[in-house]
Protein backbone atom coordinates (compact mmCIF):
# COMPACT_ATOMS: atom_id res chain seq x y z
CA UNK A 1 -9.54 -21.23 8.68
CA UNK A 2 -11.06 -21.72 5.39
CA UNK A 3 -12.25 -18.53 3.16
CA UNK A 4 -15.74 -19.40 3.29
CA UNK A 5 -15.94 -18.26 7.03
CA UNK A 6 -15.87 -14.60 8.24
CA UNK A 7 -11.91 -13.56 7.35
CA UNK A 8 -9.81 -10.16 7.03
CA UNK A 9 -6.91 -11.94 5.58
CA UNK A 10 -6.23 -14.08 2.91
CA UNK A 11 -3.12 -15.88 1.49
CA UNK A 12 -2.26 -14.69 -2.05
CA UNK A 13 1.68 -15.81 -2.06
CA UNK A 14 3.81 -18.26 -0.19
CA UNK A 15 6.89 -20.35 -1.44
CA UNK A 16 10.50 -21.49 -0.19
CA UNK A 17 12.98 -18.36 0.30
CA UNK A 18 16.21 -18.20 -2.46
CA UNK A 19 19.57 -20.45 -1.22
CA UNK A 20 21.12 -17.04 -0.36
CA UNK A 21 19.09 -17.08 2.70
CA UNK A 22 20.12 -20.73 4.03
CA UNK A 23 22.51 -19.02 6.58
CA UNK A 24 20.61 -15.53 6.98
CA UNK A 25 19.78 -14.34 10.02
CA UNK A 26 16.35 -13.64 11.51
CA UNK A 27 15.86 -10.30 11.87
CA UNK A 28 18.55 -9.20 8.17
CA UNK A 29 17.67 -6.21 6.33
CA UNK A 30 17.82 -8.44 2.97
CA UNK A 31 15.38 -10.90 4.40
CA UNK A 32 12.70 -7.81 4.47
CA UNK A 33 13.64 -6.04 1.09
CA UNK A 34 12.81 -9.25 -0.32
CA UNK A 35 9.75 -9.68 1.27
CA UNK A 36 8.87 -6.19 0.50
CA UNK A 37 9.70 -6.99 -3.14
CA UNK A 38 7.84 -10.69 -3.58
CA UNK A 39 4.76 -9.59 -1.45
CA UNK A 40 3.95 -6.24 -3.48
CA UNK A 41 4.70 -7.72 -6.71
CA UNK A 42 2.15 -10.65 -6.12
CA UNK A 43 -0.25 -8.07 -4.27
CA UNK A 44 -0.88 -6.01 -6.96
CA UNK A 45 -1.17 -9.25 -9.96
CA UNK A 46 -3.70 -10.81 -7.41
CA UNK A 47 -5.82 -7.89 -7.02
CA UNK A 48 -5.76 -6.89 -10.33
CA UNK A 49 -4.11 -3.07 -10.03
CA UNK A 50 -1.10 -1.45 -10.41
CA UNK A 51 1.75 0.09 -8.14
CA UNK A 52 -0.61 3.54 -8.02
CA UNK A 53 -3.84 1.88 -7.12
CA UNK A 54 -2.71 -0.25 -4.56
CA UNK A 55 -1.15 2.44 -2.40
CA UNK A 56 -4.87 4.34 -3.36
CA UNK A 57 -6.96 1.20 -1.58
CA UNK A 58 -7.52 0.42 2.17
CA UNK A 59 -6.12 -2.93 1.46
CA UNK A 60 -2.89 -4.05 2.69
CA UNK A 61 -0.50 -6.91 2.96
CA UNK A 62 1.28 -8.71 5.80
CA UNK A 63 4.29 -11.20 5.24
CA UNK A 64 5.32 -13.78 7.62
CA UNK A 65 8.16 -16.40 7.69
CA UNK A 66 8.90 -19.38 9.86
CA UNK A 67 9.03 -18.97 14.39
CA UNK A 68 12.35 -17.95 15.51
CA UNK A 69 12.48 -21.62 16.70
CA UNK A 70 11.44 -23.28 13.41
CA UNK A 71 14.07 -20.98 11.45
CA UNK A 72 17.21 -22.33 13.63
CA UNK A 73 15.91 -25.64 12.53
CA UNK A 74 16.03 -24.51 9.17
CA UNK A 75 12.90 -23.34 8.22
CA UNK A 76 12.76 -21.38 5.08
CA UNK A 77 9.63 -20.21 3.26
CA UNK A 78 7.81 -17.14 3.04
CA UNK A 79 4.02 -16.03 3.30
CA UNK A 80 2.19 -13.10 2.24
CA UNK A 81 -1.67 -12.02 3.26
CA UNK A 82 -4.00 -9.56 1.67
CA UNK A 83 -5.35 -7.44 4.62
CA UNK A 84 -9.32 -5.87 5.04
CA UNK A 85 -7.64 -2.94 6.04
CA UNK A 86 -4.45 -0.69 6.63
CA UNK A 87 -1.99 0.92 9.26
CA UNK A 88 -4.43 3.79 10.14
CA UNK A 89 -7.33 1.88 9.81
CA UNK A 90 -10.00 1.42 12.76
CA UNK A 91 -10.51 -2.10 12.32
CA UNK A 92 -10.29 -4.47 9.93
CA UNK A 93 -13.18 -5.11 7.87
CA UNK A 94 -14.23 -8.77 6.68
CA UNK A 95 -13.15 -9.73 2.99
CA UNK A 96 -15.31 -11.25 0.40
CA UNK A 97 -14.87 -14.95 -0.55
CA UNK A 98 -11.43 -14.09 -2.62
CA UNK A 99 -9.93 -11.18 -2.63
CA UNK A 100 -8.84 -11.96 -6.33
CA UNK A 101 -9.51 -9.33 -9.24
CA UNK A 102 -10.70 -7.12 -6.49
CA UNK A 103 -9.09 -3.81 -7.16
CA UNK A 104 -10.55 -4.51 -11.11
CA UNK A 105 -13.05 -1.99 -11.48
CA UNK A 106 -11.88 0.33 -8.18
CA UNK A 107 -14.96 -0.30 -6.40
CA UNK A 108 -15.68 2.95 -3.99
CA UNK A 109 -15.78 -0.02 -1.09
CA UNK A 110 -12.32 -0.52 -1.59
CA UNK A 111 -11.21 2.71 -2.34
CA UNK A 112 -8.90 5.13 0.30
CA UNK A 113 -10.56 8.50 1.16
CA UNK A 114 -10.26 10.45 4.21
CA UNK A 115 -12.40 12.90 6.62
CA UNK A 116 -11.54 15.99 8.08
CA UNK A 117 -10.29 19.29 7.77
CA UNK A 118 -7.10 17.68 6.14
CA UNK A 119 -5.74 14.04 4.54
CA UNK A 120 -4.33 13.46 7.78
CA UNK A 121 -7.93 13.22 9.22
CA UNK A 122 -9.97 9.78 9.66
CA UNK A 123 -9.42 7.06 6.42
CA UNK A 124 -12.01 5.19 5.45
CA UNK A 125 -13.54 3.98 2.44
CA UNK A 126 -14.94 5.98 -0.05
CA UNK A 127 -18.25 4.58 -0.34
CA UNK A 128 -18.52 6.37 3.02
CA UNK A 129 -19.54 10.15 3.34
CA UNK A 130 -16.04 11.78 2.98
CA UNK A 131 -13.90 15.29 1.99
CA UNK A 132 -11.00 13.92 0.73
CA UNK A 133 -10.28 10.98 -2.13
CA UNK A 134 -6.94 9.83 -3.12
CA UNK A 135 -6.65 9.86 -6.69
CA UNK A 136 -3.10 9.59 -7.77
CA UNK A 137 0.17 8.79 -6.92
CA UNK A 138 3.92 10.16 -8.09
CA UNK A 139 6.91 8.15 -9.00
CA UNK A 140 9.68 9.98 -7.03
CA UNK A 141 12.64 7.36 -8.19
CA UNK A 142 13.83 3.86 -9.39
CA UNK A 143 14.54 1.08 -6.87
CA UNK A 144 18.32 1.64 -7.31
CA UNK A 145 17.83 5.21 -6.53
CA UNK A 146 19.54 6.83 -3.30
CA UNK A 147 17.29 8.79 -0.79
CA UNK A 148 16.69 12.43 -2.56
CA UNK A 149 15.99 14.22 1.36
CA UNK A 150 12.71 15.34 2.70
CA UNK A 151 12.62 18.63 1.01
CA UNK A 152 13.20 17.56 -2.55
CA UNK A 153 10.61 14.62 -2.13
CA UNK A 154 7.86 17.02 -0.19
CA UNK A 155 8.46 19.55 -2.80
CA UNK A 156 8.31 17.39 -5.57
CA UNK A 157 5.29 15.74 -4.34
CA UNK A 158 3.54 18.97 -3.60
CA UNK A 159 4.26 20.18 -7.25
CA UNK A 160 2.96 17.00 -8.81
CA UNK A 161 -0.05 17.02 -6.51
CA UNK A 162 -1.35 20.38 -7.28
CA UNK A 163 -1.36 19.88 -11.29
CA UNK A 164 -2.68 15.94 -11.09
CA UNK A 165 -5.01 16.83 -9.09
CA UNK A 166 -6.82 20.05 -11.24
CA UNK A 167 -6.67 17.45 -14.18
CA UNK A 168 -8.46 14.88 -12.28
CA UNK A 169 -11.26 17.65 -11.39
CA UNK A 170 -11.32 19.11 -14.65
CA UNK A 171 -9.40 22.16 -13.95
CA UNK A 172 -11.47 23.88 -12.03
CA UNK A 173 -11.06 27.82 -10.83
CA UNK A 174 -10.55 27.36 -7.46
CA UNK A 175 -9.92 23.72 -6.12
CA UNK A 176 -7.95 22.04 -2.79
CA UNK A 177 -5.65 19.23 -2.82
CA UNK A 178 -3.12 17.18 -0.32
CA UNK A 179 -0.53 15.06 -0.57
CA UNK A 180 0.82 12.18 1.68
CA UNK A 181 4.90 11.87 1.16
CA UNK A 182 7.08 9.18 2.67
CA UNK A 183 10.14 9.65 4.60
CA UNK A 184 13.64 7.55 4.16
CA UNK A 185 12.71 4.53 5.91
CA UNK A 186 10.01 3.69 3.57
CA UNK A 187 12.42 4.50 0.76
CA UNK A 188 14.70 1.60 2.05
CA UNK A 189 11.79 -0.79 2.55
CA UNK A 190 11.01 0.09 -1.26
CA UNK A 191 8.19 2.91 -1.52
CA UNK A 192 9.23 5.23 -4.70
CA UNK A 193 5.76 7.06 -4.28
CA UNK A 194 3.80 9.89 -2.76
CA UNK A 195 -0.31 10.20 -2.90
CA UNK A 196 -2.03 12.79 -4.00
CA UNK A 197 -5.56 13.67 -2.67
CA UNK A 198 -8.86 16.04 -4.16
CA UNK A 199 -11.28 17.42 -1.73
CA UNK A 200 -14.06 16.18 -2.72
CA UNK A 201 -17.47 14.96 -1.89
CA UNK A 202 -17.65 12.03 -4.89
């Protein structure tokens, strides 16, 4: 449909996959890591952020390739779509005309915060009543970089958290924070980050 109706999703990317992948199969691990790779690159140019602020937003992104049909016919081309929402999301929520420059001026709207006793609580946007904001992220490793293990990467990321987050509120006395870490699969697929979240009511 065109953008000028009601749409979560818009195409920011698409393009013919690399030779290498003339006799790939459907389902290869390499077919995703590039996907993973193309889609967040161009994700974060066409909303106008940075690796930190786009894992901060309730945006997402979907990538799609050719039917299982089309690709033993030898379809080859790839497709990636800006989502009104992400994995923990409620429902998606309608996107404006072009999703382009969006992430700019980190409009509230757009922004990931959370409610409840913890991070783990409901997400929603942060133009919405809320506790929780997240407000920064930590680099954990390059992309050549081998798993570190779940302690080193929750400790690391708890660490990080507490200071980054008493900067961001101005080091306060007494202040709360939490932290969202990733576990090895999400490594694989690419993610060398952890968020960190302020309670907060702003």
């Amino acid at each position: 449909m065109p953008c000028t109706e009601r749409h979560t999703a818009e195409t920011y990317a698409v393009g013919p996959l690399p030779d290498r992948f003339e006799d790939a199969s459907y389902g290869s691990k390499e077919l995703g890591d590039f996907a993973y790779r193309a889609c967040a690159s161009a994700f974060q140019k066409f909303l106008g952020a940075d690796e930190s602020l786009v894992m901060r937003t309730v945006l997402s992104w979907a990538w799609f390739r050719p039917s299982e049909k089309a690709w033993e016919d030898g379809a080859r081309w790839y497709r990636c779509d800006v989502v009104g929402g992400a994995d923990r999301s409620k429902e998606y929520v309608d996107l404006p005309l072009s999703a382009m420059g969006l992430l700019r001026n980190q409009p509230d709207e757009w922004m990931a915060c959370a409610k409840g006793p913890t991070v783990e609580g409901v997400k929603l946007t942060c133009d919405q009543p809320h506790t929780w904001r997240a407000v920064t992220t930590i680099k954990l490793g390059e992309p050549g970089d081998a798993y570190p293990g779940d302690r080193l990467v929750k400790n690391r990321t708890s660490d990080f958290c507490s200071k980054s987050v008493g900067a961001w509120l101005n080091y306060p006395a007494h202040y709360d924070f939490g932290f969202t870490w990733f576990h090895e699969g999400e490594w694989d697929a690419g993610n060398r980050r952890s968020i960190c979240w302020a309670k907060t009511d702003h």
